[in-house]
C-alpha atoms as a PDB file:
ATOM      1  CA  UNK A   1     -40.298 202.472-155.475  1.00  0.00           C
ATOM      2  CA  UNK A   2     -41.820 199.003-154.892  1.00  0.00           C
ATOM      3  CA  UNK A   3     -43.195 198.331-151.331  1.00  0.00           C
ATOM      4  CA  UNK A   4     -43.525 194.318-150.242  1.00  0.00           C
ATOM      5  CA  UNK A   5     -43.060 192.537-147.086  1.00  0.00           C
ATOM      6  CA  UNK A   6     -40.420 189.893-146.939  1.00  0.00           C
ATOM      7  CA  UNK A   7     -38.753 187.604-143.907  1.00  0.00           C
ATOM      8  CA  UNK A   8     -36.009 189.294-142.225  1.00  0.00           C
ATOM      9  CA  UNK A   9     -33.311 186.373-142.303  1.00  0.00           C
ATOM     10  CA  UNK A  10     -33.569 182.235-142.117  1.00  0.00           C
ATOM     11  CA  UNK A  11     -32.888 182.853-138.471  1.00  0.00           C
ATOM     12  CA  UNK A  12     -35.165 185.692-137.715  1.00  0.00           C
ATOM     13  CA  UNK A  13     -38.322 184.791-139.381  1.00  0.00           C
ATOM     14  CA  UNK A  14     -40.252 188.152-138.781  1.00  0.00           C
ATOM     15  CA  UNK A  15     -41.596 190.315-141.536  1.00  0.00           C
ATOM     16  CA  UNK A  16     -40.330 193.809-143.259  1.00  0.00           C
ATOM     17  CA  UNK A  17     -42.120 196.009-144.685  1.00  0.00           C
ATOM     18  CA  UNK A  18     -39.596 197.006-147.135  1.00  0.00           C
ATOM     19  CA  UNK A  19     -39.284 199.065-149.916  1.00  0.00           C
ATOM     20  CA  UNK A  20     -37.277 198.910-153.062  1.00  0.00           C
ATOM     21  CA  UNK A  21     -35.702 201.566-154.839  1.00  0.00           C
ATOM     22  CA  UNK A  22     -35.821 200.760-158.708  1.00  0.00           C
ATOM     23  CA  UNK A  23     -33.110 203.101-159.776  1.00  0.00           C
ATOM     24  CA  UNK A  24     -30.658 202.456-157.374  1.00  0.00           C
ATOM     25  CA  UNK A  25     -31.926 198.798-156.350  1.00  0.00           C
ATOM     26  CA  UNK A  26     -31.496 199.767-151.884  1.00  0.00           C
ATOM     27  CA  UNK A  27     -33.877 198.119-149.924  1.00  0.00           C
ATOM     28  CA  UNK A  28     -34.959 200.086-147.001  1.00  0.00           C
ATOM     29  CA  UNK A  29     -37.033 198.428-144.077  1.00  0.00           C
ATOM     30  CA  UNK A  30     -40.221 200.716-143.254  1.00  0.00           C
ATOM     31  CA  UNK A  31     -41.151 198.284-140.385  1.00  0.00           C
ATOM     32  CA  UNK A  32     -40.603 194.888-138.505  1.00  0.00           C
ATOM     33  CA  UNK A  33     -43.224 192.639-137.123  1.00  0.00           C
ATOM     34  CA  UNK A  34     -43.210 191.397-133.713  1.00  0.00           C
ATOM     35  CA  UNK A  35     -43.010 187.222-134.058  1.00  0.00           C
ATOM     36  CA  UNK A  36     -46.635 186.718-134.516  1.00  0.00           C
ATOM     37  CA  UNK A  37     -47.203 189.193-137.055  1.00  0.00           C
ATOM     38  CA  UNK A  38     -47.834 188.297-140.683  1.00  0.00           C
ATOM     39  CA  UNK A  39     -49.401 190.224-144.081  1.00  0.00           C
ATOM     40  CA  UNK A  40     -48.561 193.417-144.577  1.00  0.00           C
ATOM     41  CA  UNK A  41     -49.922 193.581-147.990  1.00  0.00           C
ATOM     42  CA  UNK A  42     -48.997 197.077-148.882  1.00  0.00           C
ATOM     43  CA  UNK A  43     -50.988 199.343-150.729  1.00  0.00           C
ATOM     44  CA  UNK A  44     -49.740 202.583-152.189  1.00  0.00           C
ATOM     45  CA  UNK A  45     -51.397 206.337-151.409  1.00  0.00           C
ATOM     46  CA  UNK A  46     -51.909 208.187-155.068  1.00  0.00           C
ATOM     47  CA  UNK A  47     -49.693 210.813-153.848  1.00  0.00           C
ATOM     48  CA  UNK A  48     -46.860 208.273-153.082  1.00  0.00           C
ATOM     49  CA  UNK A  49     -46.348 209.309-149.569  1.00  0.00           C
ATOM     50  CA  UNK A  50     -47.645 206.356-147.244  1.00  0.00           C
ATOM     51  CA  UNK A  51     -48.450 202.986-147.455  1.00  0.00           C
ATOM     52  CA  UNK A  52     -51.868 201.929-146.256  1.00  0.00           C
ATOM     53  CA  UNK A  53     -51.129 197.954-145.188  1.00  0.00           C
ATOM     54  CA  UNK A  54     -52.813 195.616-143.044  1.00  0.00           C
ATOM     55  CA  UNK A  55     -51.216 193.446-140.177  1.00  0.00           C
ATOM     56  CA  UNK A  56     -52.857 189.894-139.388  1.00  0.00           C
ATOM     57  CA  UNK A  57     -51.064 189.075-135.511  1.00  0.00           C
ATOM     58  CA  UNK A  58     -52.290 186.916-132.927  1.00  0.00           C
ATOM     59  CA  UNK A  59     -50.459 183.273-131.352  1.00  0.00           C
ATOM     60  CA  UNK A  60     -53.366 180.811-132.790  1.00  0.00           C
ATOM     61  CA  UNK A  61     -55.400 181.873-135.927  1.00  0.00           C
ATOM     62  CA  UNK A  62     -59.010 181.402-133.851  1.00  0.00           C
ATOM     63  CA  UNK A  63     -57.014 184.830-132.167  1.00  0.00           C
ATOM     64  CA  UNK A  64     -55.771 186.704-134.964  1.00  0.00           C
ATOM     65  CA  UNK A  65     -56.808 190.233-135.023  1.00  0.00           C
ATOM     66  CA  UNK A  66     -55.952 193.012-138.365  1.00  0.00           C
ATOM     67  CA  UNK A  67     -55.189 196.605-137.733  1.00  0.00           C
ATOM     68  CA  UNK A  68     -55.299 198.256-141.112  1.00  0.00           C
ATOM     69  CA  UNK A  69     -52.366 200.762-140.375  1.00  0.00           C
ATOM     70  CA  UNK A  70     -51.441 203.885-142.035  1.00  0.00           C
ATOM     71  CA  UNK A  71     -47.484 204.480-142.469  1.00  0.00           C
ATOM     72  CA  UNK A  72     -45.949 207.329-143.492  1.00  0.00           C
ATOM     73  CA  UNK A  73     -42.982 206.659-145.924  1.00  0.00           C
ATOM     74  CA  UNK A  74     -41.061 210.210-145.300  1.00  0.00           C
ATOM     75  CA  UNK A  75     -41.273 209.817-141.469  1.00  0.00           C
ATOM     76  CA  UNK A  76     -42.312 206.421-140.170  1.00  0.00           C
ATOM     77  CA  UNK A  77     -45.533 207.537-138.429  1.00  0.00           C
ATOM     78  CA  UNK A  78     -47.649 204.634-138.510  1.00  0.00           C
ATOM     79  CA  UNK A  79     -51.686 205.450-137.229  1.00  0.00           C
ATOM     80  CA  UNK A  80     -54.255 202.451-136.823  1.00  0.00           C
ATOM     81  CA  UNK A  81     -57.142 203.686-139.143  1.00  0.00           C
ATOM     82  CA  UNK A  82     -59.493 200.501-137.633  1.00  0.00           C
ATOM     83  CA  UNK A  83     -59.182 197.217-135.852  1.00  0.00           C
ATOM     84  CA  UNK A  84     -61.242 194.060-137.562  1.00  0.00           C
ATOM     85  CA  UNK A  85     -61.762 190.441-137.354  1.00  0.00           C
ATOM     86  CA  UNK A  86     -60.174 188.249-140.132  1.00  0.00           C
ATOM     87  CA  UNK A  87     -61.541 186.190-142.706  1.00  0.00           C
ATOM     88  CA  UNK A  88     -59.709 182.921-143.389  1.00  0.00           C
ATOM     89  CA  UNK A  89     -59.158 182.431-147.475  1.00  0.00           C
ATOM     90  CA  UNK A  90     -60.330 186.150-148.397  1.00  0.00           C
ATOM     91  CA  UNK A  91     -57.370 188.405-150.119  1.00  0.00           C
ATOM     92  CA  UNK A  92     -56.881 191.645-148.999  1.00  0.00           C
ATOM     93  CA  UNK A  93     -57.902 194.472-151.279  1.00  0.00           C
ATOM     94  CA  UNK A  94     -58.182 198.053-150.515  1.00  0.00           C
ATOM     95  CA  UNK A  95     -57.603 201.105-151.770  1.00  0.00           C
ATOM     96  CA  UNK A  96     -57.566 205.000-151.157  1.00  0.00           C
ATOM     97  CA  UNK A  97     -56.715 208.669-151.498  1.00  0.00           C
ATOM     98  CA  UNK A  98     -56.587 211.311-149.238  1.00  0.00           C
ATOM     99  CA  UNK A  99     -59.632 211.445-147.506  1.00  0.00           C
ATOM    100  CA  UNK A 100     -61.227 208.027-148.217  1.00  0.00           C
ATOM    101  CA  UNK A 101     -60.567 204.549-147.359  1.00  0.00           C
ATOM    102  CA  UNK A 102     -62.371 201.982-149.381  1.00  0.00           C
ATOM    103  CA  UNK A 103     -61.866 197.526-148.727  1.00  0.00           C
ATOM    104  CA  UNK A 104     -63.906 194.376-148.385  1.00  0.00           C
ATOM    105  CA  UNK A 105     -64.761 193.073-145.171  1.00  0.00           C
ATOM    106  CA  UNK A 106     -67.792 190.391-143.496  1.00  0.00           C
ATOM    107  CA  UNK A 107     -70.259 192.463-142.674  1.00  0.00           C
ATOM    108  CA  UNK A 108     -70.901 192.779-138.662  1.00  0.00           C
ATOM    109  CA  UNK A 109     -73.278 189.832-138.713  1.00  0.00           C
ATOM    110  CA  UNK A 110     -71.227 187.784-141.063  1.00  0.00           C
ATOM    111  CA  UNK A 111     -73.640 186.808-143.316  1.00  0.00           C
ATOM    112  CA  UNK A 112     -72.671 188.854-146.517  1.00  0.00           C
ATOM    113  CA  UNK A 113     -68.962 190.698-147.740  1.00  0.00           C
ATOM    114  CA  UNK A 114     -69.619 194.221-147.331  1.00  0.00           C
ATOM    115  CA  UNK A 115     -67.839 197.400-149.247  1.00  0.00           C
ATOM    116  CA  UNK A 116     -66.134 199.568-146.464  1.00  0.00           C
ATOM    117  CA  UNK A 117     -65.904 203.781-147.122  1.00  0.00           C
ATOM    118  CA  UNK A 118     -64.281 204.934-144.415  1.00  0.00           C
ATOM    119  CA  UNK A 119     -63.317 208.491-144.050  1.00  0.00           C
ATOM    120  CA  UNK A 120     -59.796 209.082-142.604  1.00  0.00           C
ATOM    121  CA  UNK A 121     -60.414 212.667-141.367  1.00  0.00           C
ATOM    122  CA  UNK A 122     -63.758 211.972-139.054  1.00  0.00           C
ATOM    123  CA  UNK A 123     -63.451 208.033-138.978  1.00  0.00           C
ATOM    124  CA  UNK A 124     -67.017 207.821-139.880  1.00  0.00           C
ATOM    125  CA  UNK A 125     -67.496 204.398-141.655  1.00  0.00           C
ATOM    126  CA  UNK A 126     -70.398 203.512-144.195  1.00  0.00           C
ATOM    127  CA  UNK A 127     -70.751 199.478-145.170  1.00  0.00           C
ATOM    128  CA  UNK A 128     -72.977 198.503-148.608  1.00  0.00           C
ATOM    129  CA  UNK A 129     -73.573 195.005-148.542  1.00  0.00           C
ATOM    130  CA  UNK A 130     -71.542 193.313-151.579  1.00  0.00           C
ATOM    131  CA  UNK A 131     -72.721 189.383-151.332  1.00  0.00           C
ATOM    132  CA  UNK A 132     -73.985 187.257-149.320  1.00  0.00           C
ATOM    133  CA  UNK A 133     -71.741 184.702-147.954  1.00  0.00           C
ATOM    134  CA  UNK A 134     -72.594 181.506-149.354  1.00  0.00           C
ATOM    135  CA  UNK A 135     -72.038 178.433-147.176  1.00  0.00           C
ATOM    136  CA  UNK A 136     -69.021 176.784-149.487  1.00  0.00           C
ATOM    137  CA  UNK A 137     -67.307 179.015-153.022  1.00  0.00           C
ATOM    138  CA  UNK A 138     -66.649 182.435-150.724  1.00  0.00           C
ATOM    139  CA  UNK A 139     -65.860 185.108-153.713  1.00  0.00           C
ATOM    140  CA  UNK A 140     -62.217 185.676-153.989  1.00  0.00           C
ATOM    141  CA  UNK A 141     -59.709 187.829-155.655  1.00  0.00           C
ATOM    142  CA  UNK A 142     -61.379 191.367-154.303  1.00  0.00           C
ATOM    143  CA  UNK A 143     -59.632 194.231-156.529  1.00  0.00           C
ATOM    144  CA  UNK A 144     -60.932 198.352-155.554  1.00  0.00           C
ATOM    145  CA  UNK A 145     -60.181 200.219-158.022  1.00  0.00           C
ATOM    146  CA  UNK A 146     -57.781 203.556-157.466  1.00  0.00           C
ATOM    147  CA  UNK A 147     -60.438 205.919-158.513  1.00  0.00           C
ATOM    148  CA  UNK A 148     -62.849 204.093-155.473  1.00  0.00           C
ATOM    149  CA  UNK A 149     -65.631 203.315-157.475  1.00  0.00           C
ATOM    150  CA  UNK A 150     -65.337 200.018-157.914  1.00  0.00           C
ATOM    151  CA  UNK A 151     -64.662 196.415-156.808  1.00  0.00           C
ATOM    152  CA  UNK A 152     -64.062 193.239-158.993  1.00  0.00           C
ATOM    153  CA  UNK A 153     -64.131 190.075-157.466  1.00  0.00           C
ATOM    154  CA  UNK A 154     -64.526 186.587-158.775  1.00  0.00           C
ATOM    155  CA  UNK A 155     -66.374 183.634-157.590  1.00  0.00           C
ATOM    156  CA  UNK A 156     -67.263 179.788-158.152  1.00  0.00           C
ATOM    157  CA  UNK A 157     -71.150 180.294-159.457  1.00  0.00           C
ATOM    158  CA  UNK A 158     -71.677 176.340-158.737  1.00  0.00           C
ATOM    159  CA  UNK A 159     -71.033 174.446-155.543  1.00  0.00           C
ATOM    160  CA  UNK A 160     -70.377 171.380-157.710  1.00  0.00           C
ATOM    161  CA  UNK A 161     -67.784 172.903-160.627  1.00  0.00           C
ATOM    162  CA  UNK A 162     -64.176 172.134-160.586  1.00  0.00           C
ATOM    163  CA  UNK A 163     -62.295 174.307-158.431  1.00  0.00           C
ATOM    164  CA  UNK A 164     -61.117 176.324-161.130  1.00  0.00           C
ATOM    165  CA  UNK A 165     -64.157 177.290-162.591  1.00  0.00           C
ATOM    166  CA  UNK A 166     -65.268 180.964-162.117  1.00  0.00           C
ATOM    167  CA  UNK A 167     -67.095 184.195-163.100  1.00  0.00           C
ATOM    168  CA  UNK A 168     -65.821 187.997-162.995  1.00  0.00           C
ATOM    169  CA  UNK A 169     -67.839 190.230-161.496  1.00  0.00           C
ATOM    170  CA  UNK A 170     -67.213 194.126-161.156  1.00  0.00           C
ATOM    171  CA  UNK A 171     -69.746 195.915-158.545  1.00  0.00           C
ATOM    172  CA  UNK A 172     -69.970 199.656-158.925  1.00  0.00           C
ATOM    173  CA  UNK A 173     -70.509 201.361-155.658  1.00  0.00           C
ATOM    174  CA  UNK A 174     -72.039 204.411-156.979  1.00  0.00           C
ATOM    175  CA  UNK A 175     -75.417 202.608-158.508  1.00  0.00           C
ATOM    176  CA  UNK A 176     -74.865 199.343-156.951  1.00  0.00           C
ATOM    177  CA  UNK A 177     -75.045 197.494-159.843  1.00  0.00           C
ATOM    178  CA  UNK A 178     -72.750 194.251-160.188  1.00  0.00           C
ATOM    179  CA  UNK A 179     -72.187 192.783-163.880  1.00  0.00           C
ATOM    180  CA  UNK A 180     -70.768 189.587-164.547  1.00  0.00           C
ATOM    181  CA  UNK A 181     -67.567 190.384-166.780  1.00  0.00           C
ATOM    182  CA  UNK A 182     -66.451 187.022-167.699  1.00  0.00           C
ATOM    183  CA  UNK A 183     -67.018 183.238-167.336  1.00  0.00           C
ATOM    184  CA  UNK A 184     -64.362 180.712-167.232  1.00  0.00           C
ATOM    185  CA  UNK A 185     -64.656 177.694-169.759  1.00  0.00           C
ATOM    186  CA  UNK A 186     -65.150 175.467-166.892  1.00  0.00           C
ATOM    187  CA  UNK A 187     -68.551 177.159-165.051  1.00  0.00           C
END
């Protein structure tokens, strides 16, 4: 199966979750958004069971909200696993199993992206500072691994480069340590 979001009709412009069956190639719709929802950015569960996907809604984007929701495929049952603030320009990345929840988020001051583990049975949340935010070249292209023990991301080292300079990172959140991974010809 293939899970992605697409726009309902030219004259309805709401989003579907939808997912794809490769064999037989039917389309099923999961879920609709309301008219201000957008990004539903599905992500799969190892045990192919629910989607994990988060929902950006809100009239203006200064009042956007996300609720990182919890759907299950079999049933329908959709649960809210946490409510956050968006970041304009930063791409979605999570990933999780069972029992744990890992994605990038701004921290609660929003000075620095911060690593997320939350556990989906007690909803206890732990946060490791990733990066600080720097004032321009925000790191981009956030990838958690499906084991959850790591994140990639990549970032423009130099506030002057060409836009499409940049430098792989991967950031292992058992030790901490991040290691640059490659460099772009351009940085």
């Amino acid at each position: 199966f293939l899970a992605y979001h697409r726009v309902e009709s030219r004259s309805d412009p709401r989003l579907a979750l939808t997912l794809l069956d490769l064999e037989s190639a039917q389309h099923r719709v999961l879920a609709t958004s309301d008219s201000e929802q957008r990004d539903f950015a599905p992500v799969w569960s190892p045990d192919s069971r629910s989607l994990l996907h988060r929902v950006v809604s809100g009239p203006r984007r200064t009042e956007w909200r996300v609720d990182l929701q919890l759907l299950d495929v079999q049933t329908g049952a959709m649960t809210i696993l946490a409510r956050e603030e968006p970041v304009p320009g930063l791409a979605w990345a999570a990933a999780f199993d069972q029992q744990t929840l890992v994605h990038v988020r701004l921290n609660g001051s929003k000075e620095a992206f911060a690593v997320v583990r939350r556990d989906l049975i007690t909803g206890e949340e732990r946060e490791t500072e990733l990066i600080q935010k720097p004032a321009r070249n925000q790191p981009h292209r956030f990838s958690v691994s499906s084991d959850l023990k790591t994140v990639y991301y990549a970032m423009n080292p130099n506030e002057r480069a060409v836009q499409r300079a940049a430098v792989a990172y991967r950031h292992d959140l058992w030790t901490g340590q991040t290691r640059e991974l490659m460099r772009s010809a351009d940085s």
